[in-house]
C-alpha atoms as a PDB file:
ATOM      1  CA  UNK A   1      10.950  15.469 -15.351  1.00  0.00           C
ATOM      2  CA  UNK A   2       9.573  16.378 -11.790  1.00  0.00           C
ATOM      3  CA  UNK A   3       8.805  14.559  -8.882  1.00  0.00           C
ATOM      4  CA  UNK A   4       5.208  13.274  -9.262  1.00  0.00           C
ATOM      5  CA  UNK A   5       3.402  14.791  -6.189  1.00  0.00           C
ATOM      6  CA  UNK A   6       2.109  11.822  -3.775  1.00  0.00           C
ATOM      7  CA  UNK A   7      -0.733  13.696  -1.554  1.00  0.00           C
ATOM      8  CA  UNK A   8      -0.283  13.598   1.926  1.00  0.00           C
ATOM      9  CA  UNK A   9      -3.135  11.106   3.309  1.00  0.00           C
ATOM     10  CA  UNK A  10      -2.064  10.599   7.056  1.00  0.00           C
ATOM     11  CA  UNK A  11       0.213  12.944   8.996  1.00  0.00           C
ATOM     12  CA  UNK A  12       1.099  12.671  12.614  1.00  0.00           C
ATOM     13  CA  UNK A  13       2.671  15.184  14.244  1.00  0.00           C
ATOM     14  CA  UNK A  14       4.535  14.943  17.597  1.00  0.00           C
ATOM     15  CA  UNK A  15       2.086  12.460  19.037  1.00  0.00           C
ATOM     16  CA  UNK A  16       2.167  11.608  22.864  1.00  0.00           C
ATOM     17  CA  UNK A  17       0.286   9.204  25.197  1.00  0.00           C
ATOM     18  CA  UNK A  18       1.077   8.961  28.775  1.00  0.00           C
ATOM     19  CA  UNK A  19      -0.848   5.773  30.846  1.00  0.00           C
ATOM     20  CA  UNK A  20      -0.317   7.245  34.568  1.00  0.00           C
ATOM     21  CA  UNK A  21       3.532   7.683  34.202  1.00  0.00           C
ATOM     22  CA  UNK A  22       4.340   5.293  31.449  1.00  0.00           C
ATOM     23  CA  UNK A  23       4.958   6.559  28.335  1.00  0.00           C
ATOM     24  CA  UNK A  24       3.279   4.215  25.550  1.00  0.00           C
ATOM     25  CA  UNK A  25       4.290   6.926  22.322  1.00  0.00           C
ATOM     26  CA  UNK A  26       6.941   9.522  22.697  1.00  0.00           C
ATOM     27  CA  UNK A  27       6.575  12.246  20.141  1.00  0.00           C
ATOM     28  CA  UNK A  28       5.841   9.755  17.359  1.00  0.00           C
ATOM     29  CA  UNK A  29       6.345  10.855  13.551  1.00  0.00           C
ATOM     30  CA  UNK A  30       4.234   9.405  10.670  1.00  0.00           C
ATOM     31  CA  UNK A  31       2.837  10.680   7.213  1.00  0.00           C
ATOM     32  CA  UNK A  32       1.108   8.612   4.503  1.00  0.00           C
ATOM     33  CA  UNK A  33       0.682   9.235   1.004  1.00  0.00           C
ATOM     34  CA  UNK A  34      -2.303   8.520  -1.634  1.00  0.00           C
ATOM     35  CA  UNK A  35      -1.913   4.595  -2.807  1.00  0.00           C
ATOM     36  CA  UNK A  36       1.113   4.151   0.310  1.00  0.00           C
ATOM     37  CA  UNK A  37       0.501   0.807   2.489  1.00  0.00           C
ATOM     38  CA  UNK A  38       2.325   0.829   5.954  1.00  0.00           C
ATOM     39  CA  UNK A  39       2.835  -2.192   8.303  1.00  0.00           C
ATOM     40  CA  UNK A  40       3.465  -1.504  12.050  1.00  0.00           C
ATOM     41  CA  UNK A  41       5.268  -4.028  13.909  1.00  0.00           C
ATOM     42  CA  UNK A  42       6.192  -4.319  17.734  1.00  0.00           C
ATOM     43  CA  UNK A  43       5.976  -6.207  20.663  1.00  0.00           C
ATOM     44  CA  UNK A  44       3.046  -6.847  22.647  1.00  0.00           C
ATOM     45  CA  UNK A  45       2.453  -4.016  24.830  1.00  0.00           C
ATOM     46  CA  UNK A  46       4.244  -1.787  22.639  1.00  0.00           C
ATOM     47  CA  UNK A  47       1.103   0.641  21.904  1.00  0.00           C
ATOM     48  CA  UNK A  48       0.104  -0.712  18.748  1.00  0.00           C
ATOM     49  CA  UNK A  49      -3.424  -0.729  19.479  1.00  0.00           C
ATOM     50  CA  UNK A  50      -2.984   3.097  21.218  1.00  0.00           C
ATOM     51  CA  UNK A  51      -2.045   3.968  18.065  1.00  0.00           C
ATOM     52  CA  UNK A  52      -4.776   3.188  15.967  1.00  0.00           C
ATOM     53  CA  UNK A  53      -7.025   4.315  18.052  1.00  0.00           C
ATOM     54  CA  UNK A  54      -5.563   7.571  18.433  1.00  0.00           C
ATOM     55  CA  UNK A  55      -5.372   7.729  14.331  1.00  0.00           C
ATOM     56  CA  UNK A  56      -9.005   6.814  14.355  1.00  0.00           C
ATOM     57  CA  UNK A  57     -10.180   9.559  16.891  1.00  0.00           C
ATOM     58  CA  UNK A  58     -11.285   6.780  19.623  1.00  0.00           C
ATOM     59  CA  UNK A  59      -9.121   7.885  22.218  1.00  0.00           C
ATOM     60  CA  UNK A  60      -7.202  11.308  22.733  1.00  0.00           C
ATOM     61  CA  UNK A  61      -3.486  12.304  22.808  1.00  0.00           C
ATOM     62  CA  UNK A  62      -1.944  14.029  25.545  1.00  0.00           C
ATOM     63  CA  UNK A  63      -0.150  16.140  22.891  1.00  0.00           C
ATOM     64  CA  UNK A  64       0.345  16.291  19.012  1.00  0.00           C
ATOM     65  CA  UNK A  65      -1.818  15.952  16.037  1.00  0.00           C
ATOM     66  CA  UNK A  66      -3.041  13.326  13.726  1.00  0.00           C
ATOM     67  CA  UNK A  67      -4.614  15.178  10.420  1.00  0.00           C
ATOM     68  CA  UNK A  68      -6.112  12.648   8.229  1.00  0.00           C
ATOM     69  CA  UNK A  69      -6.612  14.173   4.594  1.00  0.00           C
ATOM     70  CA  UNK A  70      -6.877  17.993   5.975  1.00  0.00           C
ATOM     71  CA  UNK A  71      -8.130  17.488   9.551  1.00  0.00           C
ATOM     72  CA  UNK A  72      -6.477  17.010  12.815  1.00  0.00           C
ATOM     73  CA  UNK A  73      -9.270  14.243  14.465  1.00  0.00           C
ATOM     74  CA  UNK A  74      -7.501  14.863  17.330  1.00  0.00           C
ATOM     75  CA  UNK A  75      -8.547  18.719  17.702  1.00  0.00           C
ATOM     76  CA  UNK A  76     -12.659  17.390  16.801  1.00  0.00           C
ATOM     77  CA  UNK A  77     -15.021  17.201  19.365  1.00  0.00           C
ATOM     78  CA  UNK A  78     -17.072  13.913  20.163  1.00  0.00           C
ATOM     79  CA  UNK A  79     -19.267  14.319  17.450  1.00  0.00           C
ATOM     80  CA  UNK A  80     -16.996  15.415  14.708  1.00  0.00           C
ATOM     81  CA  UNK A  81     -14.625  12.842  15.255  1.00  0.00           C
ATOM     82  CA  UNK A  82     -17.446  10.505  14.731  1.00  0.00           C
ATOM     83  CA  UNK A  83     -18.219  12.285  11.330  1.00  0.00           C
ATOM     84  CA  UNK A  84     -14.737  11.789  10.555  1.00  0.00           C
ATOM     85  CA  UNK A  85     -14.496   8.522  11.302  1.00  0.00           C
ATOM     86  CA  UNK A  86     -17.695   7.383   8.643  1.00  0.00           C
ATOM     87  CA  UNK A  87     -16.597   9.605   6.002  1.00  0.00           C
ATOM     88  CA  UNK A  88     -12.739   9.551   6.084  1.00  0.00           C
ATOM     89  CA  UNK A  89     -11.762   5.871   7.736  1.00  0.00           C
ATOM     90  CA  UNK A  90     -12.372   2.445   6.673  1.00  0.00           C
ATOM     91  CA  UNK A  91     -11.657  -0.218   9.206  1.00  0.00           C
ATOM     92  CA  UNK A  92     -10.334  -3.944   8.681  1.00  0.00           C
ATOM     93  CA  UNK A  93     -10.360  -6.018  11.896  1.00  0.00           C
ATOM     94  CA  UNK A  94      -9.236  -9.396  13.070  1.00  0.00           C
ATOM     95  CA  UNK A  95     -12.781 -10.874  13.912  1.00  0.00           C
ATOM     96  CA  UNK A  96     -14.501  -9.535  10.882  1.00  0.00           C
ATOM     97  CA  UNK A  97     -16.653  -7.563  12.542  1.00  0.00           C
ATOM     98  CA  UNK A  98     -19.624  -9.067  10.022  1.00  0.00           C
ATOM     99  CA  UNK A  99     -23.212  -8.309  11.518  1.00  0.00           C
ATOM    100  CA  UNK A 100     -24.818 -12.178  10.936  1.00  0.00           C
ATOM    101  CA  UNK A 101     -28.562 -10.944  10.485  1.00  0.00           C
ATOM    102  CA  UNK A 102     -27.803  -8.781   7.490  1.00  0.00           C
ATOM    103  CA  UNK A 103     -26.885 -10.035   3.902  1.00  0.00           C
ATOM    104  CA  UNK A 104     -23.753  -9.600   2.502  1.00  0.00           C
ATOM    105  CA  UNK A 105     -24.570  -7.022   0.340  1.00  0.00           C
ATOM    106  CA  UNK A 106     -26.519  -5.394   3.410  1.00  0.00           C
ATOM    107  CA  UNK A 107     -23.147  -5.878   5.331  1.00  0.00           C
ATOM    108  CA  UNK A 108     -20.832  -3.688   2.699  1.00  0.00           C
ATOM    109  CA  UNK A 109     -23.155  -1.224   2.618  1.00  0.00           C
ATOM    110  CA  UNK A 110     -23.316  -0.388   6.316  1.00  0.00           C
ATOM    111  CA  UNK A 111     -20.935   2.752   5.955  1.00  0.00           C
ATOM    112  CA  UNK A 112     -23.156   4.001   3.199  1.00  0.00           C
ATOM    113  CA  UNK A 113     -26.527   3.767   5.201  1.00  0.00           C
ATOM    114  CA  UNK A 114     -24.607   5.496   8.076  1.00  0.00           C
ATOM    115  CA  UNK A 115     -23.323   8.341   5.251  1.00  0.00           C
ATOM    116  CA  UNK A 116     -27.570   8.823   3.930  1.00  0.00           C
ATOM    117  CA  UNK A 117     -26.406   7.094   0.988  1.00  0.00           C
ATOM    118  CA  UNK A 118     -30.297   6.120  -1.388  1.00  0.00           C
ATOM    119  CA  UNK A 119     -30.766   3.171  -0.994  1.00  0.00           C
ATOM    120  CA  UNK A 120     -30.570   1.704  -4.617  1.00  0.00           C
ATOM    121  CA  UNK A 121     -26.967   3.394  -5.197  1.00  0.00           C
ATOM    122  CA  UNK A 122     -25.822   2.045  -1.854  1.00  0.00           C
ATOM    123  CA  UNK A 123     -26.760  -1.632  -3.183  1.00  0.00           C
ATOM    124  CA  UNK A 124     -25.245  -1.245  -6.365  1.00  0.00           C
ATOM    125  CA  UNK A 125     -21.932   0.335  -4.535  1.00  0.00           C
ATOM    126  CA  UNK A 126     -21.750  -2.652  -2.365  1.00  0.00           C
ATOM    127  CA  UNK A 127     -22.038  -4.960  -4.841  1.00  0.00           C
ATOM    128  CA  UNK A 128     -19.544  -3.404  -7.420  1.00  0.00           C
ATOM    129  CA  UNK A 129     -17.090  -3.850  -4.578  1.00  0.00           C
ATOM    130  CA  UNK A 130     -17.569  -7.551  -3.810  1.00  0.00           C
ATOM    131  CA  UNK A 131     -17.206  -8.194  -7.193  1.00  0.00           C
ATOM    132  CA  UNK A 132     -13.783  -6.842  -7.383  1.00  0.00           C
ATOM    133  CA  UNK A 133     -12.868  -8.865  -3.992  1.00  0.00           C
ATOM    134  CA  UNK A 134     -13.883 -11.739  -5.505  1.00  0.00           C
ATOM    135  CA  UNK A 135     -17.692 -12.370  -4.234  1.00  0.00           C
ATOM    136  CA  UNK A 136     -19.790 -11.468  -7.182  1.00  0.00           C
ATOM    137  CA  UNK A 137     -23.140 -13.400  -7.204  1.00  0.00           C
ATOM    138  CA  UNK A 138     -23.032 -13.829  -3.425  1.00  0.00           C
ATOM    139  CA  UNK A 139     -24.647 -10.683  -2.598  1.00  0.00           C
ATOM    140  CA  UNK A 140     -27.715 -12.481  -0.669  1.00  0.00           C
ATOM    141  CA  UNK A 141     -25.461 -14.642   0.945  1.00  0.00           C
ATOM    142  CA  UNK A 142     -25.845 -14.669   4.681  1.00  0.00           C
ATOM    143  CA  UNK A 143     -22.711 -14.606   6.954  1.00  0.00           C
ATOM    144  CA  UNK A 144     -22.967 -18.323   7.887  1.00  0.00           C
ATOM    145  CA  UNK A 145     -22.717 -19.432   4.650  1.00  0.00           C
ATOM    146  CA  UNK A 146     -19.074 -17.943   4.096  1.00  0.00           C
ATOM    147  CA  UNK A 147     -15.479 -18.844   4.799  1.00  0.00           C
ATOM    148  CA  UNK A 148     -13.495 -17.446   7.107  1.00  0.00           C
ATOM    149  CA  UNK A 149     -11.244 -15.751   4.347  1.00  0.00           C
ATOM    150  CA  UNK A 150     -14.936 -14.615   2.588  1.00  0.00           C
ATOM    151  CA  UNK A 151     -15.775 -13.032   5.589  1.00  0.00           C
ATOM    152  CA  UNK A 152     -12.485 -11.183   5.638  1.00  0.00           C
ATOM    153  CA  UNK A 153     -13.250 -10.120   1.651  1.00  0.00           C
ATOM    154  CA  UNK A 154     -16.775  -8.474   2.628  1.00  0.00           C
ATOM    155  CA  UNK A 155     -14.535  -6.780   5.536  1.00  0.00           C
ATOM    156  CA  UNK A 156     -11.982  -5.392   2.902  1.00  0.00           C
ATOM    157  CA  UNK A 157     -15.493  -4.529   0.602  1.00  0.00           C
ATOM    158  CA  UNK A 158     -16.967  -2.437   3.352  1.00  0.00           C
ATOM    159  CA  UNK A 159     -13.884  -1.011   4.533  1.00  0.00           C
ATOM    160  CA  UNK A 160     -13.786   0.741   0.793  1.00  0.00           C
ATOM    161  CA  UNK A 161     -17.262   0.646   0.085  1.00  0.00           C
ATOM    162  CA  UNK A 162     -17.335   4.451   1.066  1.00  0.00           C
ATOM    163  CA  UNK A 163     -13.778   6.044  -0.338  1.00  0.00           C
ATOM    164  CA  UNK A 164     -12.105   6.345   2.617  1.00  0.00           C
ATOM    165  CA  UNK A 165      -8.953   8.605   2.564  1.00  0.00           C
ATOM    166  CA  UNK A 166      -7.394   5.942   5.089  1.00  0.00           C
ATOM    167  CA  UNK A 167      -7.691   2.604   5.905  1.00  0.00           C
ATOM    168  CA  UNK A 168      -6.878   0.748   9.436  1.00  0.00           C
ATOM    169  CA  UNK A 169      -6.306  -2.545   9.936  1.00  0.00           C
ATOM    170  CA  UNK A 170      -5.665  -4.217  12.638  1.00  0.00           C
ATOM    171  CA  UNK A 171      -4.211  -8.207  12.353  1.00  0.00           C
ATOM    172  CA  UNK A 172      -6.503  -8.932   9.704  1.00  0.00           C
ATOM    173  CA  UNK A 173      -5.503 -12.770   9.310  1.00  0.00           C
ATOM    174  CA  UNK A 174      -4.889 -13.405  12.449  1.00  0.00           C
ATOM    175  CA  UNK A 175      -8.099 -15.492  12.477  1.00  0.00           C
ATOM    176  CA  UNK A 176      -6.953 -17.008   9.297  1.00  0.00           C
ATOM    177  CA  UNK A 177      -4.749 -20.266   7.685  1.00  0.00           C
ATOM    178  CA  UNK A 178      -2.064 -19.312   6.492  1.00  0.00           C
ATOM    179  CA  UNK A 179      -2.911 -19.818   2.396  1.00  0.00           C
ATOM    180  CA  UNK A 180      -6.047 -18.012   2.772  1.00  0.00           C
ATOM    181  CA  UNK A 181      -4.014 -15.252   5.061  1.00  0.00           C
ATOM    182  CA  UNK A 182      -2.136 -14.497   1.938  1.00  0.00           C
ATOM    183  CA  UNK A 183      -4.586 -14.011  -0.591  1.00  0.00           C
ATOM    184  CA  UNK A 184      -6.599 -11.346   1.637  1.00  0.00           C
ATOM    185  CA  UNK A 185      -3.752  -9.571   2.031  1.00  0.00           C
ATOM    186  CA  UNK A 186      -2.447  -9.558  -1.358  1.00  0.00           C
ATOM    187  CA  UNK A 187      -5.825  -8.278  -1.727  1.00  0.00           C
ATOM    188  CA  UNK A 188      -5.959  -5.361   0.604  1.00  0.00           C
ATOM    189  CA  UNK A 189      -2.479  -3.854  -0.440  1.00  0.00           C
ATOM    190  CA  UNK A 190      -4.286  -3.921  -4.130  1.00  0.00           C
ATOM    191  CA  UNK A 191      -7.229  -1.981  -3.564  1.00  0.00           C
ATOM    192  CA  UNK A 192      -5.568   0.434  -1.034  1.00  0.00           C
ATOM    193  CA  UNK A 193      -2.773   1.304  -3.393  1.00  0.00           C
ATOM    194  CA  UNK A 194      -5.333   1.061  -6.749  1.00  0.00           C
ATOM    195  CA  UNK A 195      -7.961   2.982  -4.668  1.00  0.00           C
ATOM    196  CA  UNK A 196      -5.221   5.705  -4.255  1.00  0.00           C
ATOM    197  CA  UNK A 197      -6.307   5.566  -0.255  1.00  0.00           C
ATOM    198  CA  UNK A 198      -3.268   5.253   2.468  1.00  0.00           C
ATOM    199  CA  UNK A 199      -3.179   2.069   4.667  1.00  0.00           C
ATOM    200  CA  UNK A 200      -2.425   1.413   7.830  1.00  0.00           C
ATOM    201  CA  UNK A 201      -1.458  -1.827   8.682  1.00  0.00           C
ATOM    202  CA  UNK A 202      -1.242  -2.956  12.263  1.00  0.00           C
ATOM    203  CA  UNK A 203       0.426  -6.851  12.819  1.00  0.00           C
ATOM    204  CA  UNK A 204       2.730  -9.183  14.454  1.00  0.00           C
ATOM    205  CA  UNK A 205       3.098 -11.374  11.099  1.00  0.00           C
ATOM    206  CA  UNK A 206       6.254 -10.949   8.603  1.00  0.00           C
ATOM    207  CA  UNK A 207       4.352 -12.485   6.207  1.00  0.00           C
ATOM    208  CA  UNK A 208       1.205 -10.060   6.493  1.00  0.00           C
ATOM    209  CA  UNK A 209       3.856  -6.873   6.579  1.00  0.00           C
ATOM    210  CA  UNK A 210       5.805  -8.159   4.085  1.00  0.00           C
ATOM    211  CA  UNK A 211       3.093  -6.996   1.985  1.00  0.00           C
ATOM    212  CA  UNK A 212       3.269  -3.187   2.741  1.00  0.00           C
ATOM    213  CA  UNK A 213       5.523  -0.733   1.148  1.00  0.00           C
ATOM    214  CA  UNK A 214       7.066   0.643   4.102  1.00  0.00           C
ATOM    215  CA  UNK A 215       7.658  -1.344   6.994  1.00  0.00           C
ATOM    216  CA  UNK A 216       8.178  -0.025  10.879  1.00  0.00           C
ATOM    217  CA  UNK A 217       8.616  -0.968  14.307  1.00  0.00           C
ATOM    218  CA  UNK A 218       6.953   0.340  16.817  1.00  0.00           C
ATOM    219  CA  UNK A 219       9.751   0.759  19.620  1.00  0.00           C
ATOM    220  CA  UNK A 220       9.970   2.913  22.966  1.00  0.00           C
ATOM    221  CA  UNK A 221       6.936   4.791  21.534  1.00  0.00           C
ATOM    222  CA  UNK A 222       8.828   5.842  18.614  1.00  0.00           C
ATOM    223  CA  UNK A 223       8.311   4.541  14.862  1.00  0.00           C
ATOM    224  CA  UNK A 224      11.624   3.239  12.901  1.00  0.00           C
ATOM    225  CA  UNK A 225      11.756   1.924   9.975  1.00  0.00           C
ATOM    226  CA  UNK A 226      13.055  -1.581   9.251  1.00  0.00           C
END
């Protein structure tokens, strides 16, 4: 029987960032397949958070390519990569990132208003997603009234809420106990991989990349796996 094919989400080709005349990534390597979850490790310093913001088109490399699903975000001007970055990246950050004068239904379905998604599918989107994080029936729930780890479940909600080819995320627990830590990312690894997306995981936690299928360090600006 062949190989089943495994589409190429993320692929990063020769990628270099100079600071002055330190070099924070060297020529890095990295592709991601449809339903693959990566965890990026490294010291402090190490370019971690150069990385993802290179793979999401905030900041430019000094040479190489990062082609997410098709297109090299790197090559985009200003206000392609900003296209890119609504349509074909979902984000997951440490502090939640929850706006706290908008529902939580109003909250998940922030990447569809940005998109011109109708208003009436957008709500019914967002809310078919927080049901499958675990928040069904707290839709008109304001952000005060929710845990920290609830907070993190509309994050992982709105970070798919759109079908994102990739999703970033960077220490999503850090904010988090350690029991609650678990089941949100338990949870992300399932709907990246079930969502057939690639994911990007960005922490300094063995417990948190413990959860990916492929695990690297970031070291001396290249990636190696562990």
């Amino acid at each position: 029987m062949p190989a089943r094919r495994i589409n190429c989400m993320l692929q990063i080709l020769g990628l270099t960032k100079r600071y002055r005349e330190r070099v924070v990534l060297n020529q890095l390597q990295l592709t991601a397949g449809s339903g693959e979850y990566i965890a990026i490790v490294g010291e402090s310093g190490s370019g971690k958070s150069t990385l993802l913001n290179l793979i999401a088109g905030l900041d430019r490399p000094d040479a190489g390519s990062v082609v997410i699903e098709g297109t090299d975000i790197a090559a985009l001007d200003d206000t392609a990569r900003t296209l890119t970055r609504r349509t074909k990246l979902g984000f997951v950050f440490q502090a939640f990132h929850i706006l706290p004068h908008l529902s939580v239904v109003q909250n998940v379905a922030l990447p569809l208003v940005l998109l011109g998604e109708p208003p009436e599918s957008r709500k019914q989107r967002a809310a078919e997603l927080l049901a499958e994080v675990g928040l069904g029936g707290r839709e008109d729930s304001m952000p005060r009234e929710l845990s920290g780890g609830e907070l993190q479940r509309v994050a992982v909600a709105r970070a798919l809420v759109h079908r994102p080819a990739l999703v970033l995320a960077d220490e999503p627990t850090g904010n988090l106990d350690p029991d609650t830590a678990a089941v949100v990312l338990d949870l992300l690894a399932r709907e990246v991989r079930s969502r057939r997306a690639a994911g990007v995981l960005v922490t300094h936690s063995e417990a948190a990349a413990a959860t990916a299928d492929r695990v690297l360090r970031l070291d001396h600006g290249k990636l190696v796996p562990l």
